[in-house]
Protein backbone atom coordinates (compact mmCIF):
# COMPACT_ATOMS: atom_id res chain seq x y z
CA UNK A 1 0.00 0.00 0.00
CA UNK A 2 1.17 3.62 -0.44
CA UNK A 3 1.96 6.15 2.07
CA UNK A 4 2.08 9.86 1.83
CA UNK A 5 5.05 11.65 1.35
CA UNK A 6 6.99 12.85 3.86
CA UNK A 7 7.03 16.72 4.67
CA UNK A 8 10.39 17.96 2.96
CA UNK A 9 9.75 15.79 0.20
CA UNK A 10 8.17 15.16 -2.98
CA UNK A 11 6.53 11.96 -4.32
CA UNK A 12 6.15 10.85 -8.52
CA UNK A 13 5.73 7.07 -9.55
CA UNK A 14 5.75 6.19 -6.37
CA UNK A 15 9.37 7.51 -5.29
CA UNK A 16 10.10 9.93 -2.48
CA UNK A 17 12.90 12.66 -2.88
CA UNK A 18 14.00 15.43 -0.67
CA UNK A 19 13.00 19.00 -1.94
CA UNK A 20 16.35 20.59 -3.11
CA UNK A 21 17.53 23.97 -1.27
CA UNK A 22 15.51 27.03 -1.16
CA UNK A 23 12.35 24.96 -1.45
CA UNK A 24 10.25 23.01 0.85
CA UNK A 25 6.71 20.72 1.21
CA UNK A 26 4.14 20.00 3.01
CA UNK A 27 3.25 15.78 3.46
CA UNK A 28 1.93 14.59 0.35
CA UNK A 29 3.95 16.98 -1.53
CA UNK A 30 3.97 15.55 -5.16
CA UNK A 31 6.77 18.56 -6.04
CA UNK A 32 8.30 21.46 -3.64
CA UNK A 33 7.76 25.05 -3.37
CA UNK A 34 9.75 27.94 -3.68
CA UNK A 35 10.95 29.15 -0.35
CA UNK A 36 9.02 32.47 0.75
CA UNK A 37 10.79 35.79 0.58
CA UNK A 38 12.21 36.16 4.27
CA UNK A 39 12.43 32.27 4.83
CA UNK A 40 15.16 30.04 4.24
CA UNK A 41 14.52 26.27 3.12
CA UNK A 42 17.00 23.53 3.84
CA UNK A 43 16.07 19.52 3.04
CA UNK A 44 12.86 20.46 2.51
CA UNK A 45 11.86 22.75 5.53
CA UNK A 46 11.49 25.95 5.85
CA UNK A 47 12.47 28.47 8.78
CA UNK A 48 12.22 32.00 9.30
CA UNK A 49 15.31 34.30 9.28
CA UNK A 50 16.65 35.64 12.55
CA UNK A 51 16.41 39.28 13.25
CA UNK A 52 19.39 40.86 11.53
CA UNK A 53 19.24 38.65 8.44
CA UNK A 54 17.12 38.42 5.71
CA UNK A 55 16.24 36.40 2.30
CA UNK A 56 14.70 36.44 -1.00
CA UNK A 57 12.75 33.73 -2.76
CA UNK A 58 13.88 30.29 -3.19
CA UNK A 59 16.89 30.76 -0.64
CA UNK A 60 18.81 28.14 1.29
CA UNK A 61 19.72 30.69 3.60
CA UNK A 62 19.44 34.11 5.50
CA UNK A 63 21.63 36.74 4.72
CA UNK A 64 23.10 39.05 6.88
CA UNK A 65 21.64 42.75 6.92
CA UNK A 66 23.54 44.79 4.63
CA UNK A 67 25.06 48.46 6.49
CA UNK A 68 22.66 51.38 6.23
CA UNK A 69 19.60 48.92 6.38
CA UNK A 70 17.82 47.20 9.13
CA UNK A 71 16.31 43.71 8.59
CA UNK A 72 13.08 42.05 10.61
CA UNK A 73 11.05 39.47 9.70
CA UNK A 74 13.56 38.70 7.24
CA UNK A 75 12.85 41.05 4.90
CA UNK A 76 15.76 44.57 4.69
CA UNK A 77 15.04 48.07 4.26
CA UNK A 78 17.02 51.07 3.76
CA UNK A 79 17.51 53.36 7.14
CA UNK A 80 15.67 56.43 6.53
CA UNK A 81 17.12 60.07 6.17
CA UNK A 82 18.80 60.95 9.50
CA UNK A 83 19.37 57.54 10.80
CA UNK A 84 22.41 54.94 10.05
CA UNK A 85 23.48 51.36 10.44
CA UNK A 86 25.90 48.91 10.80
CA UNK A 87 25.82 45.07 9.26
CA UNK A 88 23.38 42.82 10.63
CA UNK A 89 21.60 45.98 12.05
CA UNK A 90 17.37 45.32 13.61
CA UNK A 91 16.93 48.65 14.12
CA UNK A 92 18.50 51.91 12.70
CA UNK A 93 20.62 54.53 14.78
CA UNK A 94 20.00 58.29 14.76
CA UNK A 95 22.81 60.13 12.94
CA UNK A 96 25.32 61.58 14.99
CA UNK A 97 26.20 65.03 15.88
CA UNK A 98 28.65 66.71 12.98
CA UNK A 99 27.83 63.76 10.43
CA UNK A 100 24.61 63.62 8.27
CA UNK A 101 23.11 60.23 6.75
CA UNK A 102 21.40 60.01 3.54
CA UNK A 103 20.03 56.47 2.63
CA UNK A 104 21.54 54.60 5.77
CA UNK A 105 25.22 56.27 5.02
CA UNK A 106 26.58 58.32 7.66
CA UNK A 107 28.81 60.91 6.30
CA UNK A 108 31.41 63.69 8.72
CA UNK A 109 30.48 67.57 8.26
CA UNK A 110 33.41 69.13 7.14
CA UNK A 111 35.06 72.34 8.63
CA UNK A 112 32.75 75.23 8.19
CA UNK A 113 29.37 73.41 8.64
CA UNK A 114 27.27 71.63 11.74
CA UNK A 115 24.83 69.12 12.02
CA UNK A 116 22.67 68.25 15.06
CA UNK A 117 21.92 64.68 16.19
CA UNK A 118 19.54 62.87 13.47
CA UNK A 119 20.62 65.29 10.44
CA UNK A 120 20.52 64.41 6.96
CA UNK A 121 22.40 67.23 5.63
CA UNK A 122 25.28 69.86 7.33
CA UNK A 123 24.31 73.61 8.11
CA UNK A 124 26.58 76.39 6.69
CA UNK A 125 28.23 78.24 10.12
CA UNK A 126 26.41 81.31 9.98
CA UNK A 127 28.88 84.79 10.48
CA UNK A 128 30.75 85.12 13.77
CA UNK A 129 31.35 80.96 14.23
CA UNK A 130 33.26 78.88 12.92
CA UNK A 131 33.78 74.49 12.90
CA UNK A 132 36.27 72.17 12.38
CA UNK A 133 35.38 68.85 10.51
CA UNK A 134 32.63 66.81 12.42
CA UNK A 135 31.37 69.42 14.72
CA UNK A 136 27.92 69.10 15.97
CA UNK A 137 27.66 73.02 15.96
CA UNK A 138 29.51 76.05 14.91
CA UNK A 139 31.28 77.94 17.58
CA UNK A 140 31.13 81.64 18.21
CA UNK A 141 34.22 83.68 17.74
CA UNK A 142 36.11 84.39 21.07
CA UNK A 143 36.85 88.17 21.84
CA UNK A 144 39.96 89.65 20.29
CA UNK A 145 38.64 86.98 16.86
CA UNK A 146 35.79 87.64 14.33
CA UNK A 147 34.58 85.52 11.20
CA UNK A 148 33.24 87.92 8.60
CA UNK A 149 32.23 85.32 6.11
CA UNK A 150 29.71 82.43 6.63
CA UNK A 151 31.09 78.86 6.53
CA UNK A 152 34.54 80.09 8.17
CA UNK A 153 36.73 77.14 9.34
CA UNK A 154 38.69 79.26 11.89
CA UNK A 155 38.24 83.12 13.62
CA UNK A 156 41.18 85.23 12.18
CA UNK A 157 42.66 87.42 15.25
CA UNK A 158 41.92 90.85 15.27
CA UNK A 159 44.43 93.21 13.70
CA UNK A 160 47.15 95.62 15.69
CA UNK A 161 45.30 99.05 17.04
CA UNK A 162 41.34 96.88 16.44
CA UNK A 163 39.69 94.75 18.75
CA UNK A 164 36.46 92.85 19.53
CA UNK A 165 35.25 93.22 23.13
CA UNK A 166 32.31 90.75 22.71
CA UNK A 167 32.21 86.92 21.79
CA UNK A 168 30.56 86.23 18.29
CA UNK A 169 32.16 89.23 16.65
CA UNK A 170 31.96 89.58 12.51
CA UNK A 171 34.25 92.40 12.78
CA UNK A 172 36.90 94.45 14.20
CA UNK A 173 36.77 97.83 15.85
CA UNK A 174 39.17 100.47 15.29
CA UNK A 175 40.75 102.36 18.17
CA UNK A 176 39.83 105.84 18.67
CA UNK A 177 42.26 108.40 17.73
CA UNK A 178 44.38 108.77 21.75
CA UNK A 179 43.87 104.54 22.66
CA UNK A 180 45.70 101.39 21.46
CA UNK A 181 44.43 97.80 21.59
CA UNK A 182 45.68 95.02 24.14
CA UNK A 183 47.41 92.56 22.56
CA UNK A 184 44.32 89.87 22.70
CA UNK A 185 42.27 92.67 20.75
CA UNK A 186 39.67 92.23 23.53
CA UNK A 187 40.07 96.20 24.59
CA UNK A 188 41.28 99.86 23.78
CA UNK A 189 43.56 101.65 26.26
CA UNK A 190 44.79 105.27 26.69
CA UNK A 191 48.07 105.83 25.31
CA UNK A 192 50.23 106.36 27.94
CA UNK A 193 52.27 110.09 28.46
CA UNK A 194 54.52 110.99 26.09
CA UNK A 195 52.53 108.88 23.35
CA UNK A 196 50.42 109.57 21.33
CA UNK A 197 47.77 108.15 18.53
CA UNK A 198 46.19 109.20 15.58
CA UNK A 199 42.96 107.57 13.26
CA UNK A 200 44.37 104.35 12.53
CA UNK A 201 47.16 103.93 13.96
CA UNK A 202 48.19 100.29 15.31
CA UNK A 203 49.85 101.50 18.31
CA UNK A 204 50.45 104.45 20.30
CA UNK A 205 54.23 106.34 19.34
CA UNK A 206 56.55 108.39 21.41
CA UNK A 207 56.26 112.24 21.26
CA UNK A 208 59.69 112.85 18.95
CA UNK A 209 62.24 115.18 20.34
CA UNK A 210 61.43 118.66 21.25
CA UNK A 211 57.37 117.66 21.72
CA UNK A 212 55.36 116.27 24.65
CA UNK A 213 52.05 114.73 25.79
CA UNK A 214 51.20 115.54 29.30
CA UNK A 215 48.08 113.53 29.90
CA UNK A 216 47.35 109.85 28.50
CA UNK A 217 44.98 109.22 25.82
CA UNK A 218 46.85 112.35 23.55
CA UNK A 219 45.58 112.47 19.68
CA UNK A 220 48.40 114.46 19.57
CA UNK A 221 51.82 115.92 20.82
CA UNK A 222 52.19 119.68 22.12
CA UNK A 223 55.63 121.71 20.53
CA UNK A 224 57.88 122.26 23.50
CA UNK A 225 57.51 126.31 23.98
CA UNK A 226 60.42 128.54 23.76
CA UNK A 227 63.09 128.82 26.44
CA UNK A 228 62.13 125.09 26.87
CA UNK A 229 63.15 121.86 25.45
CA UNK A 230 63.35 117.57 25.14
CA UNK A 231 66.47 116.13 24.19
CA UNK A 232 64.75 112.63 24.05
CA UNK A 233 61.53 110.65 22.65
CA UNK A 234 58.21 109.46 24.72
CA UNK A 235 58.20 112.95 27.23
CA UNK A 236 55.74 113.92 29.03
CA UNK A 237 56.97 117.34 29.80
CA UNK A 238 59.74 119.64 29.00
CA UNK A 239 62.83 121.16 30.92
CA UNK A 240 63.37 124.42 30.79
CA UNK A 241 66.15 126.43 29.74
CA UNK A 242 69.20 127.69 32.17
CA UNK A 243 69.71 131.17 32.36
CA UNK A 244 71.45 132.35 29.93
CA UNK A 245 70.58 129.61 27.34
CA UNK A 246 67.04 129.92 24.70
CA UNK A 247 65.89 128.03 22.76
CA UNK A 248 62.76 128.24 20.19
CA UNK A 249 59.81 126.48 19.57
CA UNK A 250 60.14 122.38 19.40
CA UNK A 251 63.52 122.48 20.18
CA UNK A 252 65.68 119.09 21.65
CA UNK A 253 68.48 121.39 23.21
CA UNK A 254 69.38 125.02 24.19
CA UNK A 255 72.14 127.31 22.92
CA UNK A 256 73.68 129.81 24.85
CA UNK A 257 72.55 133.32 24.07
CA UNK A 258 74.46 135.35 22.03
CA UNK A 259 76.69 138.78 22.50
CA UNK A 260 73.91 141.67 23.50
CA UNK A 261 71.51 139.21 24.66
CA UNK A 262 71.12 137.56 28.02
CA UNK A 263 67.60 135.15 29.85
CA UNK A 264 66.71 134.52 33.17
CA UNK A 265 63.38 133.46 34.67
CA UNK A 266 61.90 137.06 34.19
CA UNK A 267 62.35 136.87 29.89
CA UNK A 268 61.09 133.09 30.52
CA UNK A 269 64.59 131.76 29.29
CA UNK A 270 63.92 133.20 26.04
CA UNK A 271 66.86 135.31 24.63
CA UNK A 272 66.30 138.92 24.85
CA UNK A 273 67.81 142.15 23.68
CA UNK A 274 69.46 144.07 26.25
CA UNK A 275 67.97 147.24 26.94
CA UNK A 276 69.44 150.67 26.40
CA UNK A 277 71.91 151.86 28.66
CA UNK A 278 73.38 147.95 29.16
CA UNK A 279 75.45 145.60 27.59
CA UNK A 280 76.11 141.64 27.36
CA UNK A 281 79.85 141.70 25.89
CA UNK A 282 79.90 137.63 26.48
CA UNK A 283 77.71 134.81 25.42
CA UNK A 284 75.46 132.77 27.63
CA UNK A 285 74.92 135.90 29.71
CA UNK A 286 72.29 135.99 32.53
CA UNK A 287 71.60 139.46 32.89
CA UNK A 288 73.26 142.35 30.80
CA UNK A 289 75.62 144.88 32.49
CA UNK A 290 75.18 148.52 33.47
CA UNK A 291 76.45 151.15 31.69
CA UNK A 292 78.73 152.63 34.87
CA UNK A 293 77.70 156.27 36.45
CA UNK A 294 78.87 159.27 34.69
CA UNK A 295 77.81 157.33 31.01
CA UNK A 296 75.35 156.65 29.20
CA UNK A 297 73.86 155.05 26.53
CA UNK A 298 71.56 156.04 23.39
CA UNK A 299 68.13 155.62 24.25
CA UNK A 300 68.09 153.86 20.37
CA UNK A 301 70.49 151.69 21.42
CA UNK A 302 69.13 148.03 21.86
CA UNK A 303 71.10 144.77 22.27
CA UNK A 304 74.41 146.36 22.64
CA UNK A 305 77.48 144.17 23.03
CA UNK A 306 80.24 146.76 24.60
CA UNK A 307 81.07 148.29 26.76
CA UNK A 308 82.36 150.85 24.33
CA UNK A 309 78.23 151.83 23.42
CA UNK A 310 78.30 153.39 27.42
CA UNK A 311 79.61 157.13 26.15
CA UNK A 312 80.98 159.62 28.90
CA UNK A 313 78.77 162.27 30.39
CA UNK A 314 80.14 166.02 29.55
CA UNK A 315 81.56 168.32 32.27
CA UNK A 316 79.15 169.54 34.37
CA UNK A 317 76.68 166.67 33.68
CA UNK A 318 75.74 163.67 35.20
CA UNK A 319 74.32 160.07 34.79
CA UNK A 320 73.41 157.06 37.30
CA UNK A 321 73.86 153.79 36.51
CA UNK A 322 72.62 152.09 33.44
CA UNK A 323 71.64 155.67 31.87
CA UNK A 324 70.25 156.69 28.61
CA UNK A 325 71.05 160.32 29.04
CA UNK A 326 73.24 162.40 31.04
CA UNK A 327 71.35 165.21 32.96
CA UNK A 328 72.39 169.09 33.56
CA UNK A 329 69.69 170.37 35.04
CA UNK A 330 69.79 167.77 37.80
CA UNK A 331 72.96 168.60 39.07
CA UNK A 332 71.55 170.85 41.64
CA UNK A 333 72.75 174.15 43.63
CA UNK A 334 75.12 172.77 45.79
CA UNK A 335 76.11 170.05 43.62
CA UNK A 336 79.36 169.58 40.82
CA UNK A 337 79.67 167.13 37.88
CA UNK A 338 82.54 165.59 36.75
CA UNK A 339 83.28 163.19 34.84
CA UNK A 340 79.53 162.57 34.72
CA UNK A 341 79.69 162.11 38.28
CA UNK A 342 77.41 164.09 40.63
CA UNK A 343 79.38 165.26 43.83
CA UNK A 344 78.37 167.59 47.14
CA UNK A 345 80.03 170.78 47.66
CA UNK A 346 82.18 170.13 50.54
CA UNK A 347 81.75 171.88 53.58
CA UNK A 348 81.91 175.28 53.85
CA UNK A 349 81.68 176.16 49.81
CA UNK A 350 78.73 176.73 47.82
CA UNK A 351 77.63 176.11 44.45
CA UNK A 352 74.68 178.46 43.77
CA UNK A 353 73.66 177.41 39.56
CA UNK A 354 72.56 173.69 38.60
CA UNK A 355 75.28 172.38 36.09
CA UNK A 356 78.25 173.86 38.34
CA UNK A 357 81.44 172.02 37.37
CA UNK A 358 83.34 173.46 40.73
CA UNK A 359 82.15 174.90 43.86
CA UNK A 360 82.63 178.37 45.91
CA UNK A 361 84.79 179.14 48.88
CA UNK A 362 82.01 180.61 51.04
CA UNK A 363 83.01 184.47 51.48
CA UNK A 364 83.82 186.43 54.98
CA UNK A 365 81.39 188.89 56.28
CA UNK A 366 81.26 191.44 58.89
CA UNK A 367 79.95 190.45 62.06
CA UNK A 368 80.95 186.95 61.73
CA UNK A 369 82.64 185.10 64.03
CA UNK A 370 86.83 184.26 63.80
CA UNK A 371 85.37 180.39 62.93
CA UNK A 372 82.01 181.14 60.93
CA UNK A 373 80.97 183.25 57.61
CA UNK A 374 77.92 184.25 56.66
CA UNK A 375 76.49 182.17 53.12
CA UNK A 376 74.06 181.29 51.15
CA UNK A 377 74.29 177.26 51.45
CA UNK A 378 73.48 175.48 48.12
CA UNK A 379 72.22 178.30 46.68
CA UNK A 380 68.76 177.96 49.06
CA UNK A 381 66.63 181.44 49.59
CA UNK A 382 67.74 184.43 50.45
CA UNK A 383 68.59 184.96 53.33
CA UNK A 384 72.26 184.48 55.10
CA UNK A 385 72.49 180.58 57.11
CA UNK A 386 74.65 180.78 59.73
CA UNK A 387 76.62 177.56 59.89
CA UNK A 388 80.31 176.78 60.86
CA UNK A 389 82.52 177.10 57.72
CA UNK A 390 86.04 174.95 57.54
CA UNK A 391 88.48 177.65 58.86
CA UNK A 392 91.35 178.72 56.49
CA UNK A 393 90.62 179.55 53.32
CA UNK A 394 87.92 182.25 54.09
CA UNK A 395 89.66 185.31 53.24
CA UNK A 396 89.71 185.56 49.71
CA UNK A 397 86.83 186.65 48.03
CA UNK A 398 85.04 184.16 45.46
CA UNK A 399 87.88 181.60 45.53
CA UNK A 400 87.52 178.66 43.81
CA UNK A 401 87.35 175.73 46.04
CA UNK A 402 86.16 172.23 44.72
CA UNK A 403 86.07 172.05 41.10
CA UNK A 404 86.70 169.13 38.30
């Protein structure tokens, strides 16, 4: 009698063989069937494929899941956008942060762009950040840096006399005129004294010789005034002259002043003429020299170097020291010039006229003691002053006594 096939196999004329691989049967199977798509079918029996694998029709066995996919029930699919995996994958993995997947493949952001976790595509770094290759997102530029273009791969440092005080910066500022940046480009700073800085300068530069800057923050540097001066760079004031030196405007030294000229604190160390009726008849004087009593000087007569300008007063003039003029009418009753000198009648002799050039022997009157005469002393009023003359001498009338 006949049985019925076995499962796995396949009966004809009365023979039983086992289903080749990739197919399978049921019992009383007169052929086999193609193994089903996520199945695999070995002697005749079929099995489903493990998580991780799958298979197509008519297969002997499960292959494993291919990368980028994920495979259940045996059958594979491709990981959608944003999501990758590896071989023999179930399930597929969110993209990480600074890659992006497209079709299960995980690709690295290059420098310039970001991606999130789960991306399928890298973001441009927007201005004032920056990335390196594979970051998740772009950084902001650190003070003293700025990016100015979008996608930037690095911050570029600020340049000398700019900065950038804030993080995220897409530019540079320039100094004011009077400051200079820090050397992170993070800050401006006053220029110290005896710098200075202009519109866009890089740094702050020493006052050159013969200028200043008092305070900090100068735009500019100040001309050292006459009578002063700065032999060096970077001052911050000026030293004045000594006396007897000048010097002019902006000057890095003094000289000593020259013949008819002479400074001190009262011409403000500045050179000056000497005046008439004095002379400087050396260099680097400090104050100019009188023109003696008895001379004088033409009123005319500025900045003279000799003493040969101080001309002698005539007989029966006079002059005081340093003198533009000699005077006559000064030389009083009771008073002789010579030599432009003014001198007192001695005792007991008179001169009664102004300009006398020699005095009087007082005369001898009646009435008058052995030891006094009568006169008119210096030449005053009228009337007779009794006074005690010098005895000897008396008894010639009009006599000259003193006289040139």
């Amino acid at each position: 009698m006949c049985v019925p096939c076995a499962e796995g196999h396949y009966c004809t004329f009365g023979q039983e063989r086992v289903c080749p691989p990739g197919t399978f049967s049921d019992v009383g199977a007169s052929d086999c069937d193609d193994c089903p798509v996520g199945m695999f079918c070995q002697e005749g029996h079929r099995e489903s494929c493990p998580e991780g694998t799958y298979s197509g029709l008519r297969a002997s066995q499960c292959e494993t899941c291919n990368p980028g996919h994920f495979c259940s029930n045996g059958s594979m699919s491709v990981c959608p956008d944003g999501s990758h995996s590896i071989v023999g994958s179930v399930t597929c993995e969110p993209c990480a942060g600074g890659h992006y997947c497209v079709n299960g493949v995980k690709g690295l952001c290059e420098a310039g762009t970001s991606a999130v976790v789960g991306s399928s595509s890298c973001s441009v770094c927007p201005l004032g950040t920056f990335s390196s290759n594979g970051y998740s997102v772009c950084l902001p530029c650190q003070t003293g840096t700025y990016a100015s273009a979008e996608g930037s791969v690095e911050c570029t440092k600020c340049s000398p006399g700019t900065y950038a005080s804030s993080i995220g910066s897409v530019s540079c500022i320039q100094c004011p005129a009077g400051k200079y940046a820090s050397t992170s480009g993070t800050t401006c700073y006053s220029c110290p004294k005896g710098t200075y800085s202009g519109k866009d300068f890089a740094q702050c530069t020493n006052c050159p010789s013969g200028t200043y800057a008092a305070s900090t923050g100068s735009t500019s540097c100040a001309n050292c005034p006459a009578g002063t001066y700065a032999s060096t760079s970077g001052r911050s004031s000026c030293t004045q002259c000594p006396s007897g030196q000048s010097s002019p405007s902006r000057a890095s030294g003094c000289t000593k002043c020259p013949h008819g000229k002479y400074s001190n604190g009262n011409t403000g160390y500045i050179c000056t003429n000497c005046p008439p009726g004095k002379y400087a008849s050396i260099t680097g004087s400090t104050q100019c020299s009188n023109c003696p009593a008895g001379r004088y000087m033409y009123s005319t007569k500025w900045g003279s170097t000799s003493y040969s300008d101080c001309r002698p007063c005539s007989n029966g003039q006079y002059s005081d020291s340093g003198a533009t003029r000699c005077y006559s009418s000064l030389c009083s009753p009771g008073h002789y010039c010579c030599g432009g000198i003014r001198r007192k009648c001695p005792y007991g002799e008179v001169a009664t006229s102004s300009g006398s050039t020699s005095c009087k022997k007082c005369e001898r009157k009646e009435g008058c003691g052995f030891l006094n005469c009568c006169c008119k002393w210096n030449g005053k009023g009228s009337s007779y002053d009794r006074r005690s003359c010098l005895d000897g001498g008396n008894t010639d009338r009009n006599t000259i006594g003193a006289r040139c």
